[in-house]
N, C-alpha and C. Protein backbone atom coordinates (compact mmCIF):
# COMPACT_ATOMS: atom_id res chain seq x y z
N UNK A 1 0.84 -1.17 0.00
CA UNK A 1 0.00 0.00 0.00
C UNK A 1 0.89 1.23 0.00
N UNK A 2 0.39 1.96 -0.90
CA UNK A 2 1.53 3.21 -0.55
C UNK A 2 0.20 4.33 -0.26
N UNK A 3 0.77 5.44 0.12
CA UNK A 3 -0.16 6.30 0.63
C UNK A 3 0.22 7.83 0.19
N UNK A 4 -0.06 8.70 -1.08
CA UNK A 4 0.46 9.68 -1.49
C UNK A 4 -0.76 10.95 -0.80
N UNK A 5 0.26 12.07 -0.93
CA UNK A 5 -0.69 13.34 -0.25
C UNK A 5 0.11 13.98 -1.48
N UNK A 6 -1.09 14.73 -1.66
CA UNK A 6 -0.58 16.05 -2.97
C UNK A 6 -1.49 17.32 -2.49
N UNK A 7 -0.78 18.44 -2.88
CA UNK A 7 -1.35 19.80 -2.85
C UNK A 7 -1.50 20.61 -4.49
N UNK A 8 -2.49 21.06 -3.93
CA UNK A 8 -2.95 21.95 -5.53
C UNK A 8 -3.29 23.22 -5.23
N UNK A 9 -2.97 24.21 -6.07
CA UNK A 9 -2.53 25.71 -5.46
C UNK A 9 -2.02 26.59 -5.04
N UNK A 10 -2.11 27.83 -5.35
CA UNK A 10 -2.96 28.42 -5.93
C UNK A 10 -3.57 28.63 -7.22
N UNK A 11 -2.44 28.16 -8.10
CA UNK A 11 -2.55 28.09 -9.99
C UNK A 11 -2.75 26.70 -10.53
N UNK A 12 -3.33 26.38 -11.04
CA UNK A 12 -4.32 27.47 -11.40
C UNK A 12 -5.90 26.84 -10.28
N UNK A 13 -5.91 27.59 -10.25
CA UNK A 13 -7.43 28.08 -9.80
C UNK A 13 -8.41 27.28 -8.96
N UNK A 14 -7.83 25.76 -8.34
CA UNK A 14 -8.51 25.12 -8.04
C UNK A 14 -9.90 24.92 -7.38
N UNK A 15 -9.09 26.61 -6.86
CA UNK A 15 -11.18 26.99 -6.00
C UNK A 15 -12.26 26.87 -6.80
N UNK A 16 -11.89 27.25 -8.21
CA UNK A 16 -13.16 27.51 -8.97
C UNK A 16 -13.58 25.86 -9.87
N UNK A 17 -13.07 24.94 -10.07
CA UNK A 17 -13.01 23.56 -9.74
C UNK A 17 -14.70 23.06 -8.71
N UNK A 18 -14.99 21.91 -8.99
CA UNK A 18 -15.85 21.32 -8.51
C UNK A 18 -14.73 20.29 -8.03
N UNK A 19 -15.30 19.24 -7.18
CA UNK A 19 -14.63 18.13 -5.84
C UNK A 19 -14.53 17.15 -7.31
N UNK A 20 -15.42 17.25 -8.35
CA UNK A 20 -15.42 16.15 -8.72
C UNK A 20 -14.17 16.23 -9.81
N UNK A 21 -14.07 17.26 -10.39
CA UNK A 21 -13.42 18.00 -11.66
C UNK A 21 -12.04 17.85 -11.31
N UNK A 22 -11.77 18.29 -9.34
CA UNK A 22 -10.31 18.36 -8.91
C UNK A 22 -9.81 17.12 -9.17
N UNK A 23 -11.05 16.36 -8.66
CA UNK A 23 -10.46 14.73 -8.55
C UNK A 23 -10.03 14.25 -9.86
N UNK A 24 -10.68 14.24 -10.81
CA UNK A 24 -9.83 14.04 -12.17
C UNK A 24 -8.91 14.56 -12.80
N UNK A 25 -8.82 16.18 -12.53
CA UNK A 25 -7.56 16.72 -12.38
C UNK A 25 -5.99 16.05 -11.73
N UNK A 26 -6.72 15.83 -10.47
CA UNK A 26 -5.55 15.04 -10.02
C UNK A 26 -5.20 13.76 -10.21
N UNK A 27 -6.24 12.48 -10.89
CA UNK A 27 -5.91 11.64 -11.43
C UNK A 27 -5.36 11.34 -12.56
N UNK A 28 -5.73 12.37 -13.64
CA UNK A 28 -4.81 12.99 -14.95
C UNK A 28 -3.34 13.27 -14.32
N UNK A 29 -3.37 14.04 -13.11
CA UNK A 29 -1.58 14.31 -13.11
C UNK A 29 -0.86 13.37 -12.47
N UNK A 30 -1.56 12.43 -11.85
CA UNK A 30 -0.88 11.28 -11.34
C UNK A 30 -0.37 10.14 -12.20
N UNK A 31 -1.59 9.87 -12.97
CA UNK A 31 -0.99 9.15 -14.53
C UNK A 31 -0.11 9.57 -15.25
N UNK A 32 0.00 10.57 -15.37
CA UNK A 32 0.95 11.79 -16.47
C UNK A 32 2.51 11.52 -15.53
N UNK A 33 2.62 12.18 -14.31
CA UNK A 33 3.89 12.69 -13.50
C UNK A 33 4.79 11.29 -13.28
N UNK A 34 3.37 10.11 -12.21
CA UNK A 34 4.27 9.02 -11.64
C UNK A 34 3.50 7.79 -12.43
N UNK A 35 2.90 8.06 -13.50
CA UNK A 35 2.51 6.69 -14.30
C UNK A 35 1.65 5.55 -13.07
N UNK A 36 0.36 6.18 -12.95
CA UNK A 36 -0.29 6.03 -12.07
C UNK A 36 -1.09 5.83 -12.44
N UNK A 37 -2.03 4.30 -12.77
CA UNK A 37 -3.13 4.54 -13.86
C UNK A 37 -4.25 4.10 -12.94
N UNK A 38 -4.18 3.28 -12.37
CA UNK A 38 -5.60 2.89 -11.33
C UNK A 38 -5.72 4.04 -10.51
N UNK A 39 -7.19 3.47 -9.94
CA UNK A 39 -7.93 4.69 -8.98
C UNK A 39 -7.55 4.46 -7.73
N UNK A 40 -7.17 5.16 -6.78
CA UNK A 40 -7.02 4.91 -5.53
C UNK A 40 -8.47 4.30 -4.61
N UNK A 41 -7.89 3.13 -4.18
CA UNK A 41 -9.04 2.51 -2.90
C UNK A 41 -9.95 3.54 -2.03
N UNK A 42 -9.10 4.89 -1.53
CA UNK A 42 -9.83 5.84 -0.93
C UNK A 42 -9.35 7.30 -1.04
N UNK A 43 -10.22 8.05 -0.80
CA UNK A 43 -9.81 9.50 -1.21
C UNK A 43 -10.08 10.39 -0.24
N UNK A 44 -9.43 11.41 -0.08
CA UNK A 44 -10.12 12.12 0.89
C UNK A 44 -9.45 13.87 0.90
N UNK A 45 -11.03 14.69 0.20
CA UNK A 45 -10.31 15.68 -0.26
C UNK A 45 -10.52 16.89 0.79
N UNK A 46 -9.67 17.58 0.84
CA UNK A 46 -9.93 18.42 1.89
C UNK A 46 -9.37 20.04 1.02
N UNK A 47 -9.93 20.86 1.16
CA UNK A 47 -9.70 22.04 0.78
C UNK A 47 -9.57 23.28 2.28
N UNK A 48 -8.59 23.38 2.33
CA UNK A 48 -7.98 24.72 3.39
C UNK A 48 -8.76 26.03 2.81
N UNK A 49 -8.92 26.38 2.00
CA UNK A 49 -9.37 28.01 1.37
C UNK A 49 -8.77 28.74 1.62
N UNK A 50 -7.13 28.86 1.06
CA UNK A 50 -6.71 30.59 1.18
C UNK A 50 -5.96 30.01 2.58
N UNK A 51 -5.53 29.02 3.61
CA UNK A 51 -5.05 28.85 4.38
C UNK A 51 -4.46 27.79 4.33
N UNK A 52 -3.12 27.36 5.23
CA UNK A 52 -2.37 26.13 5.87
C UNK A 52 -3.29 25.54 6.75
N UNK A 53 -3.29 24.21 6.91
CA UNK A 53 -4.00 23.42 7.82
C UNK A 53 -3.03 23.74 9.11
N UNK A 54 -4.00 23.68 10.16
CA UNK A 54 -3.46 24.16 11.53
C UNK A 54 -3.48 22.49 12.28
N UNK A 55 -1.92 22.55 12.88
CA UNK A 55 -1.68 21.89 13.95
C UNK A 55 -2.00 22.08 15.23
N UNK A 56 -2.96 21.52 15.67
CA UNK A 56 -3.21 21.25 17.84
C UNK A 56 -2.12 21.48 18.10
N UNK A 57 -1.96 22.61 18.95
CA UNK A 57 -0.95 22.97 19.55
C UNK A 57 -0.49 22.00 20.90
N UNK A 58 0.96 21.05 21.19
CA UNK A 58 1.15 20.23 21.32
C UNK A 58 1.36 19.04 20.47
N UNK A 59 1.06 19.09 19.22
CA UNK A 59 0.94 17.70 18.62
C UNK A 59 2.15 17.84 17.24
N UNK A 60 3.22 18.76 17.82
CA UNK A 60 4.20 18.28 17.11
C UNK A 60 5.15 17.19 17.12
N UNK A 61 5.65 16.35 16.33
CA UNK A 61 6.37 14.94 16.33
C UNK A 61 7.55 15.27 16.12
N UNK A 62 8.68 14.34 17.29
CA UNK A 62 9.78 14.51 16.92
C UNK A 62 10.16 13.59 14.95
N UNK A 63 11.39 14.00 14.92
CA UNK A 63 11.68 13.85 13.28
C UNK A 63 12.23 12.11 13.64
N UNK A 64 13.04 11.83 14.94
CA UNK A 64 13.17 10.24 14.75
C UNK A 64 12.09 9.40 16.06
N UNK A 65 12.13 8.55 16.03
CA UNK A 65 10.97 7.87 16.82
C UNK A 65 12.33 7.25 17.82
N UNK A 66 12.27 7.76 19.25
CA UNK A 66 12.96 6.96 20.14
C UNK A 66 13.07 5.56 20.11
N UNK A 67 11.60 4.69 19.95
CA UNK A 67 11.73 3.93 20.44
C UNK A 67 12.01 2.61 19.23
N UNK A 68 11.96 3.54 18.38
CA UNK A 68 12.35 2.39 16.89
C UNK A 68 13.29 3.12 16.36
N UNK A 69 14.48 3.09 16.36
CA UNK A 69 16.03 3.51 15.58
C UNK A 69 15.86 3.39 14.09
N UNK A 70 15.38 4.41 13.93
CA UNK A 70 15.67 4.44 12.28
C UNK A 70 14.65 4.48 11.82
N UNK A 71 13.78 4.97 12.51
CA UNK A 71 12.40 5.21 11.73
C UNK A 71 11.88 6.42 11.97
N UNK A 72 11.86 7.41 10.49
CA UNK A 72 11.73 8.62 10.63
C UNK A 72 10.14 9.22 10.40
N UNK A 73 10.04 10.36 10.65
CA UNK A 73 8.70 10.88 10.28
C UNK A 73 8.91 11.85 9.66
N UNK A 74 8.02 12.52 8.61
CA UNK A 74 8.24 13.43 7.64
C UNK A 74 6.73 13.98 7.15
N UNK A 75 6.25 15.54 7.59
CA UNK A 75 4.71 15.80 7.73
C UNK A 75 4.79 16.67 8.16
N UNK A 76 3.95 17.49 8.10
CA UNK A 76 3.32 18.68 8.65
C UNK A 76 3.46 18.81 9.99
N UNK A 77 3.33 17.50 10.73
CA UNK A 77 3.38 18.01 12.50
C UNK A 77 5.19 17.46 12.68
N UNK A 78 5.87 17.79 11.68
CA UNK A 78 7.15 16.99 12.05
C UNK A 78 8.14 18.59 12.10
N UNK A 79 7.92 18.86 10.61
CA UNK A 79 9.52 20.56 10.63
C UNK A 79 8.39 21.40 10.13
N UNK A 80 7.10 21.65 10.00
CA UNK A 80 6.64 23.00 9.33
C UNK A 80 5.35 22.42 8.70
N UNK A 81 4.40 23.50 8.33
CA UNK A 81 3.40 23.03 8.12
C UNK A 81 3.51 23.00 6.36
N UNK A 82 4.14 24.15 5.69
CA UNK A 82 4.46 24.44 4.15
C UNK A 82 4.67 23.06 3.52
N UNK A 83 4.46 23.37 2.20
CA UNK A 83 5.08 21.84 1.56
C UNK A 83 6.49 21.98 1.03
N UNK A 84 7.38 23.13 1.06
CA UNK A 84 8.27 23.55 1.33
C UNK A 84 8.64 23.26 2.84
N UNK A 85 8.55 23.30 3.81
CA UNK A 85 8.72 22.53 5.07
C UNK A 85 8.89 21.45 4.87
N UNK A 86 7.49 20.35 4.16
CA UNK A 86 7.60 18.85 4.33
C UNK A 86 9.25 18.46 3.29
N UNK A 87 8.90 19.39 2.07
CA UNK A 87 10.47 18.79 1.18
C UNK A 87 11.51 18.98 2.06
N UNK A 88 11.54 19.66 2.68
CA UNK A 88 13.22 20.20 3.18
C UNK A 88 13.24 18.86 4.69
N UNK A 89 12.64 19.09 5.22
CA UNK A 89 12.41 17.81 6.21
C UNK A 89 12.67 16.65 6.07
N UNK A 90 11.98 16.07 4.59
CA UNK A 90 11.85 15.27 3.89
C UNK A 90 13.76 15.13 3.68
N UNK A 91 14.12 16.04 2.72
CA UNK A 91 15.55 15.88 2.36
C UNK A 91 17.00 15.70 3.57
N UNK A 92 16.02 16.23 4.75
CA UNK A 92 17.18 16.07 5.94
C UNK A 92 17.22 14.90 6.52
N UNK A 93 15.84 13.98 6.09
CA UNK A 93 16.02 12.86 6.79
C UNK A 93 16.80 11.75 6.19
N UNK A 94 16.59 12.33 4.98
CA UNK A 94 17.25 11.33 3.65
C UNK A 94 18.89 11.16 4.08
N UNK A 95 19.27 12.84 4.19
CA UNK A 95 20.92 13.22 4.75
C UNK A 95 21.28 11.82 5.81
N UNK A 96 20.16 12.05 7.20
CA UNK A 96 20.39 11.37 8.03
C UNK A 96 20.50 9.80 7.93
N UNK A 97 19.57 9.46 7.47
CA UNK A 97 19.39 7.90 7.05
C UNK A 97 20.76 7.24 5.92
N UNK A 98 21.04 8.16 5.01
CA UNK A 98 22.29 8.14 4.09
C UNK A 98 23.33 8.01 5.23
N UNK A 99 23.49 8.90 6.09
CA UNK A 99 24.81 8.68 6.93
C UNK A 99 25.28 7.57 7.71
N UNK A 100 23.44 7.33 8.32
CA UNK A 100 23.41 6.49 9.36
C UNK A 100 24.15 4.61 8.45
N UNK A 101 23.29 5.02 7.41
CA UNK A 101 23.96 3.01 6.27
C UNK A 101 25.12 3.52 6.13
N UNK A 102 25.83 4.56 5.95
CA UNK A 102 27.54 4.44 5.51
C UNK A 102 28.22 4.38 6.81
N UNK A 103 27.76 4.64 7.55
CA UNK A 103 28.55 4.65 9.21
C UNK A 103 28.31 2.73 9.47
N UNK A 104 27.27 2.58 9.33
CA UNK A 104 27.41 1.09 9.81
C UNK A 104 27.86 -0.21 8.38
């Protein structure tokens, strides 16, 4: 099972889009980008309007999990809420995990 999250916006225009229109939108770019041709088992669309989804204050995650070595997290409640946050997060863990297999 893999489990993808994508963002759309502001360009073009997705507000003005129907739920149903986005959804094929985004199944067109999933086929197109990562050669993605089936439909996903479940969907679940959520539209922010003009905002970042807000984190419960408290419910940020550290980036490694104490209690399992080597198992990272990478998300919105991990370095930032941006998807610029999740990439850069994303790329530091990569750093880390790269170091951690050449050290051992």
């Amino acid at each position: 099972m893999v489990v993808l999250r994508s963002f759309w916006g502001p360009r073009p225009t997705p507000s003005l889009w129907t739920d149903d229109q986005l959804l094929a939108k985004h199944a067109e770019a999933m086929a197109d980008v990562l050669q993605i041709h089936s439909l996903p088992r479940f969907i679940t669309l959520r539209r922010w309007n003009q905002a970042l989804p807000h984190i419960p204050e408290g419910l940020r995650l550290p980036r490694e999990i104490p209690q399992s070595p080597g198992l990272y997290l990478v998300g919105p409640t991990v370095g930032g809420l941006g998807l610029s946050d999740c990439v850069k997060t994303a790329w530091a863990v990569a750093r880390d995990m790269t170091r951690l297999q050449c050290a051992s």
